[in-house]
Each structure stands twice: as C-alpha cells, then as structure tokens.
Protein backbone atom coordinates (compact mmCIF):
# COMPACT_ATOMS: atom_id res chain seq x y z
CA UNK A 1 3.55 -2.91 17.59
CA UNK A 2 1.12 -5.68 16.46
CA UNK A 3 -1.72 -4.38 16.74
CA UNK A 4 -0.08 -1.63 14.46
CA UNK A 5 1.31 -4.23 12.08
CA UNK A 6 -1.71 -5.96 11.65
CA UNK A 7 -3.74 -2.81 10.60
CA UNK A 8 -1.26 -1.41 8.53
CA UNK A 9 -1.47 -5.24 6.72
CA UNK A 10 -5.09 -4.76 6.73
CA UNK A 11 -5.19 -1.69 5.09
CA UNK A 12 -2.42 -2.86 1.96
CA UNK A 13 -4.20 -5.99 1.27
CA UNK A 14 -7.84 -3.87 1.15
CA UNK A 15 -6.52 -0.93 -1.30
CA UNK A 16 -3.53 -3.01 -2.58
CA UNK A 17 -4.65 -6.48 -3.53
CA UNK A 18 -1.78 -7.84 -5.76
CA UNK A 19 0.38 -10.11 -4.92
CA UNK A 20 4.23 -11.30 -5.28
CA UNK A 21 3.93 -8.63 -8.49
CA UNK A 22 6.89 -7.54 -9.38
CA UNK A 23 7.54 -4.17 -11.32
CA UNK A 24 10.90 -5.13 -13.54
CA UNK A 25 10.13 -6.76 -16.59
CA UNK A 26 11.91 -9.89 -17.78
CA UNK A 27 11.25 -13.92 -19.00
CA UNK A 28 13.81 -16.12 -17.69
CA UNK A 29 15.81 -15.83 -14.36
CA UNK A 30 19.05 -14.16 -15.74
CA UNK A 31 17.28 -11.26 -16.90
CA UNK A 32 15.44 -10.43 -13.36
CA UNK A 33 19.43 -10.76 -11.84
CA UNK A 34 20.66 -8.29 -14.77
CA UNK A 35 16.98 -5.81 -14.35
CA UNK A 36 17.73 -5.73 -10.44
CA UNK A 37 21.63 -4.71 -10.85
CA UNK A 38 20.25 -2.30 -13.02
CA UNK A 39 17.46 -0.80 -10.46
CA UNK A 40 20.15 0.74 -8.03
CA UNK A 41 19.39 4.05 -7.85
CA UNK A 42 17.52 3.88 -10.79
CA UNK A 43 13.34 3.89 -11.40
CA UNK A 44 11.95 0.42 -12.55
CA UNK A 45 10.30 2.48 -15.23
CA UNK A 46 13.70 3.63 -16.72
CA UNK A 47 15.02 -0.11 -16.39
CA UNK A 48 12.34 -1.45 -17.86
CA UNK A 49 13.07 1.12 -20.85
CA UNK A 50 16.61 -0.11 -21.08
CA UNK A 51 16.21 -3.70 -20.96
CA UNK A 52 13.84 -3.68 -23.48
CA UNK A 53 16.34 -3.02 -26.24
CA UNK A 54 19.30 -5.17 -24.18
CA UNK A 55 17.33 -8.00 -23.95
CA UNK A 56 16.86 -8.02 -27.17
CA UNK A 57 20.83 -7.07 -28.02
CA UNK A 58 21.39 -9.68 -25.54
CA UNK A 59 19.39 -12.97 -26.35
CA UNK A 60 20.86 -15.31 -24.17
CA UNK A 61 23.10 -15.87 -20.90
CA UNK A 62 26.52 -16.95 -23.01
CA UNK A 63 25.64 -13.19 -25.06
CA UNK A 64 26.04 -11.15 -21.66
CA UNK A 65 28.67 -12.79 -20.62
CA UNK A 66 30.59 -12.38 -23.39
CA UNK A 67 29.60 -9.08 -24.24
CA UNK A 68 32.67 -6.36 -24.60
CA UNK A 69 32.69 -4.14 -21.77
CA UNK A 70 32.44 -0.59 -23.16
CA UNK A 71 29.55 -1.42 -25.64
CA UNK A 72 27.77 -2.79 -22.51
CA UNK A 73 28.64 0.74 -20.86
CA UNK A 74 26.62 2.28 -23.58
CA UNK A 75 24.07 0.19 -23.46
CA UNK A 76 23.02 1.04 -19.38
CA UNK A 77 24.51 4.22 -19.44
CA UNK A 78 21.69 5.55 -18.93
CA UNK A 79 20.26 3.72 -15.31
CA UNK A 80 23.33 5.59 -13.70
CA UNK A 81 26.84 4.54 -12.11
CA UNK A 82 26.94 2.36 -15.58
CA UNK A 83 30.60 1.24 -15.36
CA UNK A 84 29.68 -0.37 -12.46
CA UNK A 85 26.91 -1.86 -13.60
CA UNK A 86 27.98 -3.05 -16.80
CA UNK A 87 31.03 -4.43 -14.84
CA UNK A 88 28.61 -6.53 -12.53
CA UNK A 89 26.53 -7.82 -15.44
CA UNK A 90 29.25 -9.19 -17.43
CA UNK A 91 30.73 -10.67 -14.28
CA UNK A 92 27.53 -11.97 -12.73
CA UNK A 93 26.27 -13.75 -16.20
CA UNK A 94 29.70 -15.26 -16.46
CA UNK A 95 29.36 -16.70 -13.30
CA UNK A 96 26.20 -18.36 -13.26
CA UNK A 97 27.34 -19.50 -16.89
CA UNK A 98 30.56 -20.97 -15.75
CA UNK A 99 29.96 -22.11 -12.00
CA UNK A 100 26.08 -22.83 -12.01
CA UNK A 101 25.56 -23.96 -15.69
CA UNK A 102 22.66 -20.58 -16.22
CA UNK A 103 20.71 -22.43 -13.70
CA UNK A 104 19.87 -19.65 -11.08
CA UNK A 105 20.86 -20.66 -7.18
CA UNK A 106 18.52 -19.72 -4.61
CA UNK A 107 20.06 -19.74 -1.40
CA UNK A 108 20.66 -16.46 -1.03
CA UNK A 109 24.14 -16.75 0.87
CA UNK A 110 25.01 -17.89 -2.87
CA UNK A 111 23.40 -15.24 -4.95
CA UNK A 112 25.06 -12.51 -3.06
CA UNK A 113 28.56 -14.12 -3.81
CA UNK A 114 27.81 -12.93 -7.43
CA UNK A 115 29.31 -9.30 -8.48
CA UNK A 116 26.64 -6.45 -7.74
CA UNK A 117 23.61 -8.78 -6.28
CA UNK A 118 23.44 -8.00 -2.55
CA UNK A 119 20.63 -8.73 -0.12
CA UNK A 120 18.02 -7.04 -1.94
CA UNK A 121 18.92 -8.21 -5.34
CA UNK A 122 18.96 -11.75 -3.97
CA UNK A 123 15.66 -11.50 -2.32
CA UNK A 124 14.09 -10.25 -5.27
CA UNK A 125 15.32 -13.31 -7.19
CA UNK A 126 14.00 -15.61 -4.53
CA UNK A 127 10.78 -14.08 -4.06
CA UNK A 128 9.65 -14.03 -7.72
CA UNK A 129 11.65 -17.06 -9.34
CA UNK A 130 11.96 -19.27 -6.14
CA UNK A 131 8.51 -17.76 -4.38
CA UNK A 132 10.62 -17.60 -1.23
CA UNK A 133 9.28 -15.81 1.22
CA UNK A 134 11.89 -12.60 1.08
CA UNK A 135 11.31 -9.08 2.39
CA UNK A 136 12.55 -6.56 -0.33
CA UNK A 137 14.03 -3.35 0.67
CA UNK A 138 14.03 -0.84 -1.58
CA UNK A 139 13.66 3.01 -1.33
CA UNK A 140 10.15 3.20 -0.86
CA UNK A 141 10.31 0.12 1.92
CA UNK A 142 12.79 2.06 3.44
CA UNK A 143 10.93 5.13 3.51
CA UNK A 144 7.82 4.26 4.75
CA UNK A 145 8.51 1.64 7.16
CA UNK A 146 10.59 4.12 8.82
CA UNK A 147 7.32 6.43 8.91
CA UNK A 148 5.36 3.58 9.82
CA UNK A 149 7.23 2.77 12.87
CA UNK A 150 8.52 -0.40 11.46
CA UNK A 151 12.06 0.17 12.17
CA UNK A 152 14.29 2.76 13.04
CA UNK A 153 17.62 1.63 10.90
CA UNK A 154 18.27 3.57 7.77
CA UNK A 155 20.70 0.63 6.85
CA UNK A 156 18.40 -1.92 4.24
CA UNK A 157 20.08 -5.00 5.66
CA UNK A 158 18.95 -3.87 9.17
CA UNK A 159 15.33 -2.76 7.83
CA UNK A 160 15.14 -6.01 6.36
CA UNK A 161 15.96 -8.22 9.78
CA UNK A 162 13.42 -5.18 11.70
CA UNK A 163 10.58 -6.17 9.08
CA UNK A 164 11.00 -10.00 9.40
CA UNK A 165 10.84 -9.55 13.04
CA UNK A 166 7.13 -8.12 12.99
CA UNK A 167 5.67 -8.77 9.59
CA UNK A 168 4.05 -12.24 9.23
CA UNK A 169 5.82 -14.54 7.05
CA UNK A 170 2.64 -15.20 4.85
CA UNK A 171 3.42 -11.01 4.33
CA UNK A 172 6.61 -11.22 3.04
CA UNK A 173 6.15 -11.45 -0.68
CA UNK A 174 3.38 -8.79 -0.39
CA UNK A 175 4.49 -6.38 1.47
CA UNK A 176 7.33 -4.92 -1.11
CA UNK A 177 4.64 -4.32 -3.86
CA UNK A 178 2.29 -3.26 -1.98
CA UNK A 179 4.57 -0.91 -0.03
CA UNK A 180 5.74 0.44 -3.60
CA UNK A 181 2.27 1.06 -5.01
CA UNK A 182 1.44 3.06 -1.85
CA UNK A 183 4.67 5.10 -2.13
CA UNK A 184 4.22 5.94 -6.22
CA UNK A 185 0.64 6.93 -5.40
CA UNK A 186 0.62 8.86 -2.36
CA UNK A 187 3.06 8.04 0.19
CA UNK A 188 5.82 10.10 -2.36
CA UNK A 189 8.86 11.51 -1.86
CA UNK A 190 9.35 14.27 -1.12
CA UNK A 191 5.97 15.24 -0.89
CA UNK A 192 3.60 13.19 0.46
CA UNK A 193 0.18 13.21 0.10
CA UNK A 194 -0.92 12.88 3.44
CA UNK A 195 -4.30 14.41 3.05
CA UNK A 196 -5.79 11.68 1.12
CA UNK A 197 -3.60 9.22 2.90
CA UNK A 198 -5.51 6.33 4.67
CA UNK A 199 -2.86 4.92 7.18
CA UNK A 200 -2.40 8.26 8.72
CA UNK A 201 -3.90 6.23 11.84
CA UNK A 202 -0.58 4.20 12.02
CA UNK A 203 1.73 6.78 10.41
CA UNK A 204 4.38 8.00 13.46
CA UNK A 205 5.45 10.67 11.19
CA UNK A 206 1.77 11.98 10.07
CA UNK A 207 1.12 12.00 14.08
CA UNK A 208 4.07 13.89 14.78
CA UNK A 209 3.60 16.78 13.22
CA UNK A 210 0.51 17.33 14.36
C-alpha cells in the first residue's frame, strides 16, 4: 500500500501542482461555512453562481443571521434540498454571531456542533482558513480513492480516517484538490476516461477489468 500511495502522490503533484486551492469562492471565513453548506449535493460551479448574488444580498454575518427564512429559501433554491440549507445558514451564522462573536472556531469538534457543518464542512474550514492539515471528502475523494485502493468504506467519515491512515500528513491539504482536478478532467463519473488516464498503474478498478 505505500509503495502505491507514494506513486499515486507522485503522479498528482507532477500533473496537479496546486496546492491547498480551494474551488468555492468567498472573502472572509463565514462565507466559506455558508459556500460549503451549500456544496452538498451540489457542483462548486453552481455555488459559486449562487453566492455571487447572496453575498452580495448578504453583506455581513449579523445580515444572514437575521435574514427571514423563506426569502433565504429563494435565494439557494437552486443548490438543492434548499429548506434545509437555508435552515442551516440562518442557524449556523447566528451561532457563530451569538456564541463565538463571527470569529470562526477551528477545532473541528466545535465547528461540527454548528447546524449543517459536519466533518467535511469542518475540514474544509480548517484546511483553507486555519491551514490545518484536514483530508476533505467529497464525491470525487470518495470515488476515486475507492478505485485507487485507498479504502474500501463508502461512508466519508470512514474514507476520511482510511486516507489519514496512509496519506502523509504533508498530503493532506493537497490531496482534495488535486483529487478533484483529476476527477473533473478524466477520472469522471460515470464515464471515465481511462484511456488517457495516467494512474491506470495504481488504479484497482482499471486492473480489474482487464
């Protein structure tokens, strides 16, 4: 398993070079926490649409959490299951209004106390505000790890304790973006590319269908 972690590292830092970048657009800490509730089962490119305007709409912490619930409805409706997000948003900016002054907590037994932030929420906020090291598990982590070998949990909790386990800490930050540039540009769903694919050498799901 090393040896396969190590190439497979190899290989994202030659073709994927960035690092810690993150794919949700926002300024201050607040707005990654609100972009991230948003990103469930939603494309960062359709967030990142959204927020745009409700950002704006929304200048400041003490505006979200205020804001009346149905217009905030309308305002995500379109990032999916938007009662519940709107819900969390409200909830989640008066919190870290109320309890935490608007200064963002990092500990991430904290962050997932507030409404609609689990683990992977949290671990975004502490790898690009805090520069924690923090494995992210999203959909295309999840994906490919599991084709990678990486783990065999379907559960993003358990992928994320699997990945800590074998991916070098100094890899932590890196590995989410790099993982999602890979899976927009060839390692898709439901198709993959595998033809032009250069990790096919590690891939346990390339090699098994051959």
């Amino acid at each position: 398993m090393k040896e396969r972690v190590e190439g497979v590292l190899e290989l994202l830092d030659t073709y994927y070079p960035m690092e810690g970048k993150c794919y949700l657009d926002f300024e201050k800490p607040y707005e990654l926490m609100i972009a991230t509730i948003l990103s469930a089962q939603c494309t960062d490119d359709r967030v990142n649409i959204v927020t745009k305007d409700l950002f704006k709409k929304y200048p400041d912490l003490e505006s979200f959490a205020r804001a009346d619930l149905y217009e905030m409805e309308k305002d995500v409706k379109t990032t999916g299951f938007f009662r519940n997000k709107a819900k969390n948003i409200i909830l989640s900016s008066s919190k870290l209004l109320n309890e935490f002054d608007g200064e963002m907590p990092s500990d991430i037994d904290v962050l997932t106390t507030f409404p609609g932030v689990g683990r992977k929420t949290a671990n975004v906020i502490r790898g690009n505000i805090f520069k924690i090291p923090s494995i992210v598990v999203d959909t295309h982590v999840k994906r490919i790890s599991f084709k990678l070998g990486f783990t065999k949990n379907t559960d993003p909790d358990k992928i994320e304790f699997d990945l800590m386990k074998i991916i070098p800490k100094d890899h932590w930050l890196k590995y989410n973006p790099q993982v999602i540039a890979h899976g927009r540009k060839i390692c898709k769903a439901p198709t993959a590319k595998c033809e032009i694919c250069f990790m096919t050498e590690y891939c346990k799901f390339f090699n098994s269908k051959k």
